[in-house]
Protein backbone atom coordinates (compact mmCIF):
# COMPACT_ATOMS: atom_id res chain seq x y z
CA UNK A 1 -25.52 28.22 -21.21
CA UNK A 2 -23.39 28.97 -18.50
CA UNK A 3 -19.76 28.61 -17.80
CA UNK A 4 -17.79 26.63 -15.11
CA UNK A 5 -17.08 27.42 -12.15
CA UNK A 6 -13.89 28.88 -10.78
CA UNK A 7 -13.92 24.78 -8.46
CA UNK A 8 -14.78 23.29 -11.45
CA UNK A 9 -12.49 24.68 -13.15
CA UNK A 10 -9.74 23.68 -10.32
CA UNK A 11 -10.97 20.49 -10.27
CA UNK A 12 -10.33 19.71 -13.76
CA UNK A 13 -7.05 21.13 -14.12
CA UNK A 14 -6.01 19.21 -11.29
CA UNK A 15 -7.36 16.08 -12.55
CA UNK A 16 -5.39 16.58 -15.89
CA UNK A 17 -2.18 17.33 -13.53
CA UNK A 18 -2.57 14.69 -11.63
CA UNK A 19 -3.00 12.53 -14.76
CA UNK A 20 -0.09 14.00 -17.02
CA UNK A 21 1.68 16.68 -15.13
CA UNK A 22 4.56 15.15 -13.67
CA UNK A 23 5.49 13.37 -17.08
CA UNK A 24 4.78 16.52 -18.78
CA UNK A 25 7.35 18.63 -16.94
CA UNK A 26 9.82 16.21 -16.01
CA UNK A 27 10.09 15.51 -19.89
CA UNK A 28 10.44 19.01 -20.81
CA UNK A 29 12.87 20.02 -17.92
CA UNK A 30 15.00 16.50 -18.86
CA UNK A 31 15.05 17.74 -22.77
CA UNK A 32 16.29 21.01 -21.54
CA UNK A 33 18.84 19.57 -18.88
CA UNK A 34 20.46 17.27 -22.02
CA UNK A 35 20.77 20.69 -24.23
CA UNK A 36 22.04 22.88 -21.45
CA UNK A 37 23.53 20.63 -18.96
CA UNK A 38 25.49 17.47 -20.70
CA UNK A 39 25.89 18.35 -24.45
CA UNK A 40 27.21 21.93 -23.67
CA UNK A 41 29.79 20.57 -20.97
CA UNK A 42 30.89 18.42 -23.66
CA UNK A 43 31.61 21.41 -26.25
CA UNK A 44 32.98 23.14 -24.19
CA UNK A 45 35.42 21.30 -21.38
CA UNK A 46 36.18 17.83 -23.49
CA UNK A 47 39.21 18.76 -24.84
CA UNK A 48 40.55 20.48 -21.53
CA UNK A 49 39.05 18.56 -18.77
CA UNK A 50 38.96 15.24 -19.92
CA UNK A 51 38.96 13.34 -16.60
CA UNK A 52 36.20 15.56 -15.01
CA UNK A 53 34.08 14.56 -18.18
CA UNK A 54 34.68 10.86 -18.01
CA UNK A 55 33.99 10.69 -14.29
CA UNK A 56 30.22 12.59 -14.80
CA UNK A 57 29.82 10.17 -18.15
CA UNK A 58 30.55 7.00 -15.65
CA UNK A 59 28.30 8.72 -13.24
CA UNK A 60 25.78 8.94 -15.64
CA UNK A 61 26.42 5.34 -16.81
CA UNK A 62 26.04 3.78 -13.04
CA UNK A 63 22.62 6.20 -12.39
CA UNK A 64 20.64 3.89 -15.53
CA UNK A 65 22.27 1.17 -14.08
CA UNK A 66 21.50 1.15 -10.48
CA UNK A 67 18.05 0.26 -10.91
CA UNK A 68 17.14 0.40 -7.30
CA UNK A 69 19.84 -1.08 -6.22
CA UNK A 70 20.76 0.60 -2.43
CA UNK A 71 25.00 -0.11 -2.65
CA UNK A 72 25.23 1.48 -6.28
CA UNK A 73 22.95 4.15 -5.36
CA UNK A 74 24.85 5.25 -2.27
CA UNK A 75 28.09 4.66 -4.40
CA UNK A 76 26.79 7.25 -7.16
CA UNK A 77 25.36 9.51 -4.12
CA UNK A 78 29.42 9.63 -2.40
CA UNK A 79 30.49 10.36 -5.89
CA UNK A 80 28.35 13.40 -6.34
CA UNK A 81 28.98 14.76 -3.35
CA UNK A 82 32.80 14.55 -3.72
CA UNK A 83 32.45 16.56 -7.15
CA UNK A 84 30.94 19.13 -5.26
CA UNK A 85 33.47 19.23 -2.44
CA UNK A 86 36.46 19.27 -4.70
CA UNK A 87 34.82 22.18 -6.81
CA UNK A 88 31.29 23.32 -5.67
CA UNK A 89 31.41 25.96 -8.80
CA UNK A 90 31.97 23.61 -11.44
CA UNK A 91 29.80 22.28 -14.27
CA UNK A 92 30.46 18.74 -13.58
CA UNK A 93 29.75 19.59 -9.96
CA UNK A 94 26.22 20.86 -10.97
CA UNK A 95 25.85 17.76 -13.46
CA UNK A 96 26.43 15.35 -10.69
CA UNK A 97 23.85 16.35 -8.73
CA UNK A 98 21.29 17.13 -11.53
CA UNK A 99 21.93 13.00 -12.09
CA UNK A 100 21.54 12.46 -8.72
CA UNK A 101 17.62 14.73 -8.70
CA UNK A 102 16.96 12.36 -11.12
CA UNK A 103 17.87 8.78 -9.76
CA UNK A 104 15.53 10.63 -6.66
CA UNK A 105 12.87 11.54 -9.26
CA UNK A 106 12.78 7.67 -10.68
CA UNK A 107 12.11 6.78 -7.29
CA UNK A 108 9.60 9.80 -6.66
CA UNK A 109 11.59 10.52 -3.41
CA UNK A 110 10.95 14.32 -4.04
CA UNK A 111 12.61 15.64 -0.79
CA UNK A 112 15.42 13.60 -1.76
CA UNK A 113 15.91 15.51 -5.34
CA UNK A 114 15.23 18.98 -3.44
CA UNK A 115 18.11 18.30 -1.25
CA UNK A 116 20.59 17.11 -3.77
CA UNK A 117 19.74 20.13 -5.83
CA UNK A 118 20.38 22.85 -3.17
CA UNK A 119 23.45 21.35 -3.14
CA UNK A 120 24.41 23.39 -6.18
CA UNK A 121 21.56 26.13 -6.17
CA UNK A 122 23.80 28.77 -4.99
CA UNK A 123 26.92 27.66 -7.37
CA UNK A 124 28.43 30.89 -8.55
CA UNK A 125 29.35 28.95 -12.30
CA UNK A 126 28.79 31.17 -14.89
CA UNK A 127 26.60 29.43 -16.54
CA UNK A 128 22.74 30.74 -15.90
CA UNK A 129 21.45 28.78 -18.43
CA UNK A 130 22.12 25.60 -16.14
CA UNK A 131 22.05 27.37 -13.23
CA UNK A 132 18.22 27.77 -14.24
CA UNK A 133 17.44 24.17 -14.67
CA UNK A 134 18.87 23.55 -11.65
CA UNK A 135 15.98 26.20 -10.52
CA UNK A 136 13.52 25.02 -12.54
CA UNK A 137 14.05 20.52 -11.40
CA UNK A 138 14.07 22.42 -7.91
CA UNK A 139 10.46 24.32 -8.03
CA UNK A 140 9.38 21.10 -9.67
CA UNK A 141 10.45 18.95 -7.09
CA UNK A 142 8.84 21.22 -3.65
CA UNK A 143 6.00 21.42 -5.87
CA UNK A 144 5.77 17.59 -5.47
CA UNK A 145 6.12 17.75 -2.01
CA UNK A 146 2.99 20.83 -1.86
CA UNK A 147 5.98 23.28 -0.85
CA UNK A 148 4.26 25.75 -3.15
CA UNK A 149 4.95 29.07 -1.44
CA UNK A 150 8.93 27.70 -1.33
CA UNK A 151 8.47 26.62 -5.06
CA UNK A 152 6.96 29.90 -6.06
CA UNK A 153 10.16 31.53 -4.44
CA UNK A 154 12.54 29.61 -6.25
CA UNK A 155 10.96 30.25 -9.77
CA UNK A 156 10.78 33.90 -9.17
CA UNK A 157 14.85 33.45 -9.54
CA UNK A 158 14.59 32.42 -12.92
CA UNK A 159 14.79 35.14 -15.41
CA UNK A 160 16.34 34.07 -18.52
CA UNK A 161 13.84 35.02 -21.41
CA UNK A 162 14.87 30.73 -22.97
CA UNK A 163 13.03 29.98 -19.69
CA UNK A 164 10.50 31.84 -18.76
CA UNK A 165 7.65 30.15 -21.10
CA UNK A 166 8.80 26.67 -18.92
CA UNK A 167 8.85 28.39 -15.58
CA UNK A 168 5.36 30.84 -15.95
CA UNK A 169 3.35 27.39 -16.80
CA UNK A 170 5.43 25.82 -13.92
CA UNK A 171 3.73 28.69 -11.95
CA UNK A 172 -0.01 27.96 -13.27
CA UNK A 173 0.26 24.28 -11.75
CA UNK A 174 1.65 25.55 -8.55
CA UNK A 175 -1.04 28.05 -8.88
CA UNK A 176 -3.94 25.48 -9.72
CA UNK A 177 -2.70 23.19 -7.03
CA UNK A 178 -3.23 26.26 -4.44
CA UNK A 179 -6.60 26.86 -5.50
CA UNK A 180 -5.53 30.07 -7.20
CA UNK A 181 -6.98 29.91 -10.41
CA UNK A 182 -6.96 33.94 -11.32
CA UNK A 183 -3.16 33.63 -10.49
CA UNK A 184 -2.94 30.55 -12.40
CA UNK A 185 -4.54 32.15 -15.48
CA UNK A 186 -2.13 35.25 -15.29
CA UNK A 187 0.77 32.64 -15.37
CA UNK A 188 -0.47 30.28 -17.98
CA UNK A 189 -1.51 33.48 -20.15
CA UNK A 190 2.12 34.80 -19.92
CA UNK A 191 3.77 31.22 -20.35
CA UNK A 192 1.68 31.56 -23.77
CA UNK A 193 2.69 34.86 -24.86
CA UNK A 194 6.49 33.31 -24.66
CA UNK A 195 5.90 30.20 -26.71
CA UNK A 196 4.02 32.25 -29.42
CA UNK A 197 6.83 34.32 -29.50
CA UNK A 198 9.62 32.11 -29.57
CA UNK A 199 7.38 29.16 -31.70
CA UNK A 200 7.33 26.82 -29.13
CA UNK A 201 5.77 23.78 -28.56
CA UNK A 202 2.38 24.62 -26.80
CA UNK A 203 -0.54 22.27 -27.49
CA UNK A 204 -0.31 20.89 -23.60
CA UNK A 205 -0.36 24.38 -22.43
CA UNK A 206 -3.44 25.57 -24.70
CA UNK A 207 -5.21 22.59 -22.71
CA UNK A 208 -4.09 23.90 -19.41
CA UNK A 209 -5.28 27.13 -19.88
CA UNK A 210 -8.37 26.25 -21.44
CA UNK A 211 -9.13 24.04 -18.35
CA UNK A 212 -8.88 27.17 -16.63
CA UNK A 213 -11.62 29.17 -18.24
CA UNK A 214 -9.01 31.20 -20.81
CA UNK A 215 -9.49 30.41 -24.83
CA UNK A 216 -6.45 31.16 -26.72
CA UNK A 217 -6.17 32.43 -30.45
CA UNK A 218 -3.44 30.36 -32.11
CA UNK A 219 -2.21 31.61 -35.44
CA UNK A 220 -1.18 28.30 -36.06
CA UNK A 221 -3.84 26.80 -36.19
CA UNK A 222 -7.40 27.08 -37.34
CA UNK A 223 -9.04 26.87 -33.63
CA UNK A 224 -8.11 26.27 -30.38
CA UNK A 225 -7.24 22.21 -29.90
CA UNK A 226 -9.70 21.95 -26.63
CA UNK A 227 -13.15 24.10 -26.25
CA UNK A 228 -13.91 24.93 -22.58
CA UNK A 229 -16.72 22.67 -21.17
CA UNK A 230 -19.93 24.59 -20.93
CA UNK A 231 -23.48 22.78 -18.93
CA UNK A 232 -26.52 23.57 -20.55
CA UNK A 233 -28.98 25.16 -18.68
């Protein structure tokens, strides 16, 4: 019996990216946008800033209603960008353009969401945990573009322990996609020491690390969901 190799190990994980990567983390980083972005700006500013909620709710209204359509979307794009002139450090600032990443993202126009992000990357809101989804959509969307180095750099920013299980395994596909696969295990191993801790979700990532050569022990379970392909000699 003898294992795979280190390429055939590459090629596999990139062949499950390629298959359910992008819906994979663009679902978990929109789950963690509506608890962190939306619902807490709604807690926390509705009663005092009523007008600078319903303008990001319209916002938000015209982005699932543009569907493709060029006037609207350059309509919603002014809008956003006149948020962040009136007040760059804002939440609703950063909202806007998080809505405006992801009318890009429907379209896959990745450069498109990395520039509308930047936009607010450097906001000084005090606010990191939106601050770091703003980090997080950005790494994902150079990654898309094979900006790895530049995505790499931008993940290295986020340090918030409610994040770091999302951006390690965000690090093991930018890792896998650079043909790195001993840096890839180090980051999927550590993105699975933070869900076990913290009892997150983490069937997706056993898979990822198992098509990387690394079985995982989960207590959870009885044994691990996926066992690494061997060829019989």
């Amino acid at each position: 019996m003898s294992a795979m190799t280190d390429q055939e190990q590459l090629d596999s994980m990139k062949s499950f990216l390629q298959k359910y990567g992008s819906a994979m983390v663009t679902g978990v980083l929109i789950a963690l946008i509506a608890f962190f972005g939306w619902q807490y700006w709604q807690k926390k500013t509705l009663a005092e800033n009523q007008n600078a909620t319903a303008k990001v709710q319209q916002l938000m209204d015209d982005e699932k209603a543009a569907n493709g359509d060029a006037k609207i979307t350059a309509a919603l794009v002014a809008s956003a960008d006149k948020m962040v002139k009136e007040n760059p450090d804002s939440v609703q600032a950063i909202q806007a353009q998080i809505v405006m990443a992801k009318l890009a993202y429907d379209k896959n126009d990745y450069a498109l969401a990395e520039r509308e992000l930047k936009k607010v990357e450097n906001s000084k809101l005090k606010d990191a945990g939106l601050l770091q989804v703003v980090k997080l959509k950005l790494a994902d969307a150079q990654l898309a573009q094979k900006k790895y180095d530049e995505a790499l750099k931008t993940l290295s920013t986020v340090d918030e322990a409610a994040f770091k299980a999302t951006s390690e395994e965000l690090k093991g596909d930018i890792y896998v996609a650079k043909n790195d696969i001993e840096n890839a295990k180090k980051a999927y191993q550590a993105a699975w020491s933070s869900v076990l801790e913290r009892k997150q979700e983490r069937q997706i990532l056993q898979i990822k690390l198992e098509s990387v050569g690394v079985l995982v022990e989960d207590p959870d379970l009885e044994r691990p969901i996926l066992a690494t392909q061997v060829d019989e000699s």
